[in-house]
C-alpha atoms as a PDB file:
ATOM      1  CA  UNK A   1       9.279  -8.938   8.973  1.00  0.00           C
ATOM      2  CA  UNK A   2       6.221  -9.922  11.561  1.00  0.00           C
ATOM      3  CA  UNK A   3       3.873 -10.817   8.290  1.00  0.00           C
ATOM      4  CA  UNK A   4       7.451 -12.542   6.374  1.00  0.00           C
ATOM      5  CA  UNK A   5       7.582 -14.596   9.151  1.00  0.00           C
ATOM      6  CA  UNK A   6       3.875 -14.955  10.159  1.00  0.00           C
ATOM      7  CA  UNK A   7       1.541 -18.056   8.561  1.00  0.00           C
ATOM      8  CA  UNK A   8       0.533 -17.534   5.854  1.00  0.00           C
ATOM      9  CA  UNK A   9      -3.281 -18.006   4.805  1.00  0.00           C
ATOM     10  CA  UNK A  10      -4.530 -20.603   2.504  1.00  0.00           C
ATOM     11  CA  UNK A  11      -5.993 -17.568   0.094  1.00  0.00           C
ATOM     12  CA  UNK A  12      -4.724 -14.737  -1.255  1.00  0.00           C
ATOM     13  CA  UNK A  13      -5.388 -11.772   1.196  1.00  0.00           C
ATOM     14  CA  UNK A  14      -5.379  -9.384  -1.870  1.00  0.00           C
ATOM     15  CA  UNK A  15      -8.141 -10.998  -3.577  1.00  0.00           C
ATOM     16  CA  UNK A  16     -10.502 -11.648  -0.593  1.00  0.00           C
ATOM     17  CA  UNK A  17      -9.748  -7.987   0.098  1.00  0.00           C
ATOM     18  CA  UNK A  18     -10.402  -6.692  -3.489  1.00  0.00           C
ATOM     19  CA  UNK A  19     -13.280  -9.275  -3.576  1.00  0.00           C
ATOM     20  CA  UNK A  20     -14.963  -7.571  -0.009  1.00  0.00           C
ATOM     21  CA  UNK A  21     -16.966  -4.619  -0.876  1.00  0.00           C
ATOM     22  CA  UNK A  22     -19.022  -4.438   2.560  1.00  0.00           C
ATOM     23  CA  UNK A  23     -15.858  -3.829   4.547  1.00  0.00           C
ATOM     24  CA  UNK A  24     -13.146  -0.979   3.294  1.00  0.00           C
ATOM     25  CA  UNK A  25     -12.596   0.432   6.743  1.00  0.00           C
ATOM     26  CA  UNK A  26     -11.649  -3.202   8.134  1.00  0.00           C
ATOM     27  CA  UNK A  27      -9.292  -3.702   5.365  1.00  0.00           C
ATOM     28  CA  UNK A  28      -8.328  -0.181   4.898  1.00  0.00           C
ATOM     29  CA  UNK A  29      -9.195   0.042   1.340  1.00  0.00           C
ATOM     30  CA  UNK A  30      -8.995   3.845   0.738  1.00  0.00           C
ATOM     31  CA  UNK A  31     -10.414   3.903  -2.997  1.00  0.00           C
ATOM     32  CA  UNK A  32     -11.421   1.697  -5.208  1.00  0.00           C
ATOM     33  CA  UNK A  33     -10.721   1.835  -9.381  1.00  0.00           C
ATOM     34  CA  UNK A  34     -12.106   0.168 -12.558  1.00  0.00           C
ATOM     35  CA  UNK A  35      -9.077  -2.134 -12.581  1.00  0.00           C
ATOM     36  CA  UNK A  36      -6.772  -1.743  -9.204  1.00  0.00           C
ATOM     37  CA  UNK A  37      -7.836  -0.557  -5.581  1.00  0.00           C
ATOM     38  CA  UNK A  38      -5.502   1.308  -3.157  1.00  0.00           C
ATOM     39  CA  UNK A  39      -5.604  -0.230   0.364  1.00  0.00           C
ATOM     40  CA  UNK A  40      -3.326   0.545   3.308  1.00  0.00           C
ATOM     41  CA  UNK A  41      -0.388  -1.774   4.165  1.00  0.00           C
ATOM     42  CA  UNK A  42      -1.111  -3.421   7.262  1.00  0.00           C
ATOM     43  CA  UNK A  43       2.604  -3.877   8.166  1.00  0.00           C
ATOM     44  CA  UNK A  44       3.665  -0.006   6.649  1.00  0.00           C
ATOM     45  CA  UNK A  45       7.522   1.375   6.432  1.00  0.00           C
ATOM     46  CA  UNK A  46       6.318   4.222   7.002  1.00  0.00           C
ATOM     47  CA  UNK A  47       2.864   5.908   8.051  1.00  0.00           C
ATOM     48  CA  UNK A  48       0.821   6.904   5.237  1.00  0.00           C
ATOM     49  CA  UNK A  49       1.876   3.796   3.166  1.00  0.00           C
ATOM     50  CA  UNK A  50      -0.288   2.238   0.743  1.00  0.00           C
ATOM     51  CA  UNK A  51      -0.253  -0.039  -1.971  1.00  0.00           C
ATOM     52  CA  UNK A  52      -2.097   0.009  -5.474  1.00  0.00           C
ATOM     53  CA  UNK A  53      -2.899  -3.644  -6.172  1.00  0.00           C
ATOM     54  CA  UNK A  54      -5.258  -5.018  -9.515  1.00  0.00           C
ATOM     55  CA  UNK A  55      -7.943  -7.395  -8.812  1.00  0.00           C
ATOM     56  CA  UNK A  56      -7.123  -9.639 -11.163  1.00  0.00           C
ATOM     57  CA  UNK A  57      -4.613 -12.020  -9.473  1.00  0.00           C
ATOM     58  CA  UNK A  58      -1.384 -11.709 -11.047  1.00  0.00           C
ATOM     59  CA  UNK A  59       2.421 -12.341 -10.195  1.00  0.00           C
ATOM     60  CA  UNK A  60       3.662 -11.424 -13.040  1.00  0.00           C
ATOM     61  CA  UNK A  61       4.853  -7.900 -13.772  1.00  0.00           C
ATOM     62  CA  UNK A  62       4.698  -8.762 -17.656  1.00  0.00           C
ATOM     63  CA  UNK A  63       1.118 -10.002 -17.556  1.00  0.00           C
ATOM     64  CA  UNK A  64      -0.363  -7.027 -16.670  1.00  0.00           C
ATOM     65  CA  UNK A  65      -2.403  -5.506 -19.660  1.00  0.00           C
ATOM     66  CA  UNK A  66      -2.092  -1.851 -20.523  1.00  0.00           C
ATOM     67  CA  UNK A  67      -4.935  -1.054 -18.433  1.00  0.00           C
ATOM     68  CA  UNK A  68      -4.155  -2.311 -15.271  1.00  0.00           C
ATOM     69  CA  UNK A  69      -0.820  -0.460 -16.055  1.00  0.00           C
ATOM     70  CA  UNK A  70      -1.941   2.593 -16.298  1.00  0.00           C
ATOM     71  CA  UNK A  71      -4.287   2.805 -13.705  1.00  0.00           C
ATOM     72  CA  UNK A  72      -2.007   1.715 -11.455  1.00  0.00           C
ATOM     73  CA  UNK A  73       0.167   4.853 -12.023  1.00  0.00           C
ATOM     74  CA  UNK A  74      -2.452   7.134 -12.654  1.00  0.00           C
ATOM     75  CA  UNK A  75      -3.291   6.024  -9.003  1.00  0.00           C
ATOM     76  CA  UNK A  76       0.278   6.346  -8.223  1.00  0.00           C
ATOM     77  CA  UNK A  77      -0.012   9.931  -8.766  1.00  0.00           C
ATOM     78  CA  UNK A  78      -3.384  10.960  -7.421  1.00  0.00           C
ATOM     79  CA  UNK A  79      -2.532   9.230  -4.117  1.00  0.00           C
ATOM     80  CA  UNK A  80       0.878  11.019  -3.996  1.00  0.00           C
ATOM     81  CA  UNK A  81      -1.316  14.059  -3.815  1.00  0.00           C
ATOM     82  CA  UNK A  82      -3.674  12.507  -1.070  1.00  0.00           C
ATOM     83  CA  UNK A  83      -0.797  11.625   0.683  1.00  0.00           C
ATOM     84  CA  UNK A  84       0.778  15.301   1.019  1.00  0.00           C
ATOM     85  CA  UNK A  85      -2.799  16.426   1.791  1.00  0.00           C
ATOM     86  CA  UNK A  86      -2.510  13.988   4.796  1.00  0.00           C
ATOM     87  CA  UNK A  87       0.808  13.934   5.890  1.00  0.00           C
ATOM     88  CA  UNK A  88       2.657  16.620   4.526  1.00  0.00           C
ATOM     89  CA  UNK A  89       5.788  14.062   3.772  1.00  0.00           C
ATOM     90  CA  UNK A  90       8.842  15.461   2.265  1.00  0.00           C
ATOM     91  CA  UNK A  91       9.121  12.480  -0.441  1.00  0.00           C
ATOM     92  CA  UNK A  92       8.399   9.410  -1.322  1.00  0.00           C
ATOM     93  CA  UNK A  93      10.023   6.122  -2.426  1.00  0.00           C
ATOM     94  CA  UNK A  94       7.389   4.129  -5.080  1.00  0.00           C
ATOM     95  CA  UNK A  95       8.124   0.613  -6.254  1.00  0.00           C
ATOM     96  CA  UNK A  96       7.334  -3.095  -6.560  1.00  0.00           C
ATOM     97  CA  UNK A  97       9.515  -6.311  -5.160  1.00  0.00           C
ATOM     98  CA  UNK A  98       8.645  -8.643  -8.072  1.00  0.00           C
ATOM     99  CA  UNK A  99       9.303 -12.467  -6.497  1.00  0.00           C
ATOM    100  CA  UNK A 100      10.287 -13.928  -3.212  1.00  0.00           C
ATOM    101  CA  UNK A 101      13.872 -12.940  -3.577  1.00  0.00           C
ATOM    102  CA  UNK A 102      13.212  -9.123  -4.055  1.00  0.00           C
ATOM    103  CA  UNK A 103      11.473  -8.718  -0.877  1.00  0.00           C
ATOM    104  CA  UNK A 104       7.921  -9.616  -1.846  1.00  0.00           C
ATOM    105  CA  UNK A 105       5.866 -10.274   1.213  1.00  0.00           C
ATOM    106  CA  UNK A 106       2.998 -11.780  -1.117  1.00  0.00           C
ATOM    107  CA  UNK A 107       4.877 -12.589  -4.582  1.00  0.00           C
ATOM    108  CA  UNK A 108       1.962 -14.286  -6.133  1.00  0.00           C
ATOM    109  CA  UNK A 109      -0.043 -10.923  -6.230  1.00  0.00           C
ATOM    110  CA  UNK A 110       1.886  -7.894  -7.710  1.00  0.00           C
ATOM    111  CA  UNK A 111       1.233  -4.629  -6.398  1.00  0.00           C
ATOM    112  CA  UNK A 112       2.633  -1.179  -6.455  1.00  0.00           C
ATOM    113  CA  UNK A 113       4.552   0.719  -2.856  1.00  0.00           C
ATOM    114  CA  UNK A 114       3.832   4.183  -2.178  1.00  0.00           C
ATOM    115  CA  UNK A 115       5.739   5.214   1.184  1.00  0.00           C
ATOM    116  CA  UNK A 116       5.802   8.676   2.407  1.00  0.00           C
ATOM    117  CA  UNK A 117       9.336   9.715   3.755  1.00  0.00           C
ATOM    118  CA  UNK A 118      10.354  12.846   5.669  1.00  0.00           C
ATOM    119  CA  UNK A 119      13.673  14.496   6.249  1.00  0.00           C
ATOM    120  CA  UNK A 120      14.974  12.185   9.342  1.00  0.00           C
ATOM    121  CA  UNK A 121      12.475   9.667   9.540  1.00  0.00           C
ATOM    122  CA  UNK A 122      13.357   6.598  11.502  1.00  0.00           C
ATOM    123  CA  UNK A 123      12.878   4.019   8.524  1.00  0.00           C
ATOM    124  CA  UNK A 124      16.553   2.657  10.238  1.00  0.00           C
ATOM    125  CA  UNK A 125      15.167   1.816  13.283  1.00  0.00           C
ATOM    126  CA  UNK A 126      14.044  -1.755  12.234  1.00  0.00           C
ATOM    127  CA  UNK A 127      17.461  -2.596  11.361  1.00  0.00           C
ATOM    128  CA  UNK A 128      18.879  -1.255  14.012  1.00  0.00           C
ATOM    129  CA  UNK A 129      16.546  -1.446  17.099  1.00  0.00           C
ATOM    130  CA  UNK A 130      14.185  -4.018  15.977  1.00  0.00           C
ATOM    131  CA  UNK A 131      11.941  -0.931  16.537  1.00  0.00           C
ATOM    132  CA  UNK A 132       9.289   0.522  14.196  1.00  0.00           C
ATOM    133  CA  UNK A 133       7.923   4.213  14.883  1.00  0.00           C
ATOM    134  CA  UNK A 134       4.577   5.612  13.647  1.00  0.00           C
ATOM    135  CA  UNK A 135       2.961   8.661  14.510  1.00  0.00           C
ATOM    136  CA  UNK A 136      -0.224   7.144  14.130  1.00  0.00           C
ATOM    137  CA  UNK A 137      -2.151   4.000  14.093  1.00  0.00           C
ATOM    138  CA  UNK A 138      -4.329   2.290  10.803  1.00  0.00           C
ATOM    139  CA  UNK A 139      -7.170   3.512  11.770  1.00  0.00           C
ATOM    140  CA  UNK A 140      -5.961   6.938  12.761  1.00  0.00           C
ATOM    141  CA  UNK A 141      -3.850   6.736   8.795  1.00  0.00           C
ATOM    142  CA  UNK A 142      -7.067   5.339   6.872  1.00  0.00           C
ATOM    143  CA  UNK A 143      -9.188   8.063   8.324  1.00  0.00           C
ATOM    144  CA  UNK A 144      -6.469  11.080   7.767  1.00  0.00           C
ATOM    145  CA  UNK A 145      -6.600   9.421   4.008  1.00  0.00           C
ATOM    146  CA  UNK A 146     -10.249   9.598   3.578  1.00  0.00           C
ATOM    147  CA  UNK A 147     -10.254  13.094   5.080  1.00  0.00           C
ATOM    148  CA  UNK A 148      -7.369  14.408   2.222  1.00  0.00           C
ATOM    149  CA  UNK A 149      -9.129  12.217  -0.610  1.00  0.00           C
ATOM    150  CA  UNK A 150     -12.576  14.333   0.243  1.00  0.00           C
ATOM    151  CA  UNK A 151     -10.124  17.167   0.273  1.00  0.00           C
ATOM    152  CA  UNK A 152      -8.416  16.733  -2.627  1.00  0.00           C
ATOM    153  CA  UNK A 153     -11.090  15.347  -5.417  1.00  0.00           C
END
């Protein structure tokens, strides 16, 4: 909700951060693919989450070409396995919100949810409590990432 209701920039932050390939660890990008890159959402559901965007700017679920397709879920399912490395979560929910209306935070750049979720995890606390609970920070995620994608390639 803080980044639904922030400003928005005048540029697409998934571009300029697909684009930046001097600064990974500022914008959490955790691995980087032929056609997509996996970067850490800066306003998570849950720790651990991440989100498998293409570079080529795209709002359109139908517009992606089989490539970008499937590299998005072979990505999918490598970083599931990075994730239990890291985290040790007990499932996960996967998904897009395609448009404004289905909960896209940025709707004019599709990309792809991987959340970790554990047995009684406090994903109702924002609705409830206007609360959010992490175990860890971004930095303290991105480097537990990098540590179980060493691990786990």
């Amino acid at each position: 909700m803080d980044f639904i209701k922030s400003r928005k920039p005048d540029h697409c932050v998934f571009c300029k951060a697909g684009a930046n390939i001097s600064g990974e660890d500022k914008d959490f990008i955790v691995y980087r693919g032929e056609k997509c890159f996996v970067i850490l959402n800066r306003y998570p559901y849950a720790t651990g989450h991440i989100m498998i965007i293409p570079y080529r700017h795209c709002k359109n679920f139908e517009i992606l070409d089989d490539e970008e397709l499937s590299e998005m879920m072979v990505l999918a399912k490598k970083f599931i396995s990075v994730l239990k490395c890291a985290f040790e979560p007990d499932g996960f929910n996967i998904g897009m919100n395609l448009g404004n209306v289905a909960g896209a935070g940025i709707a004019d750049h599709i990309h792809l949810h991987v959340v970790p979720r554990w047995a009684g995890d406090t994903n109702f606390m924002p609705v409830f409590a206007g609360v959010k609970i992490h175990p860890t920070d971004l930095e303290g995620a991105y480097k537990a990432i990098m540590q179980a994608l060493e691990a786990t390639s």
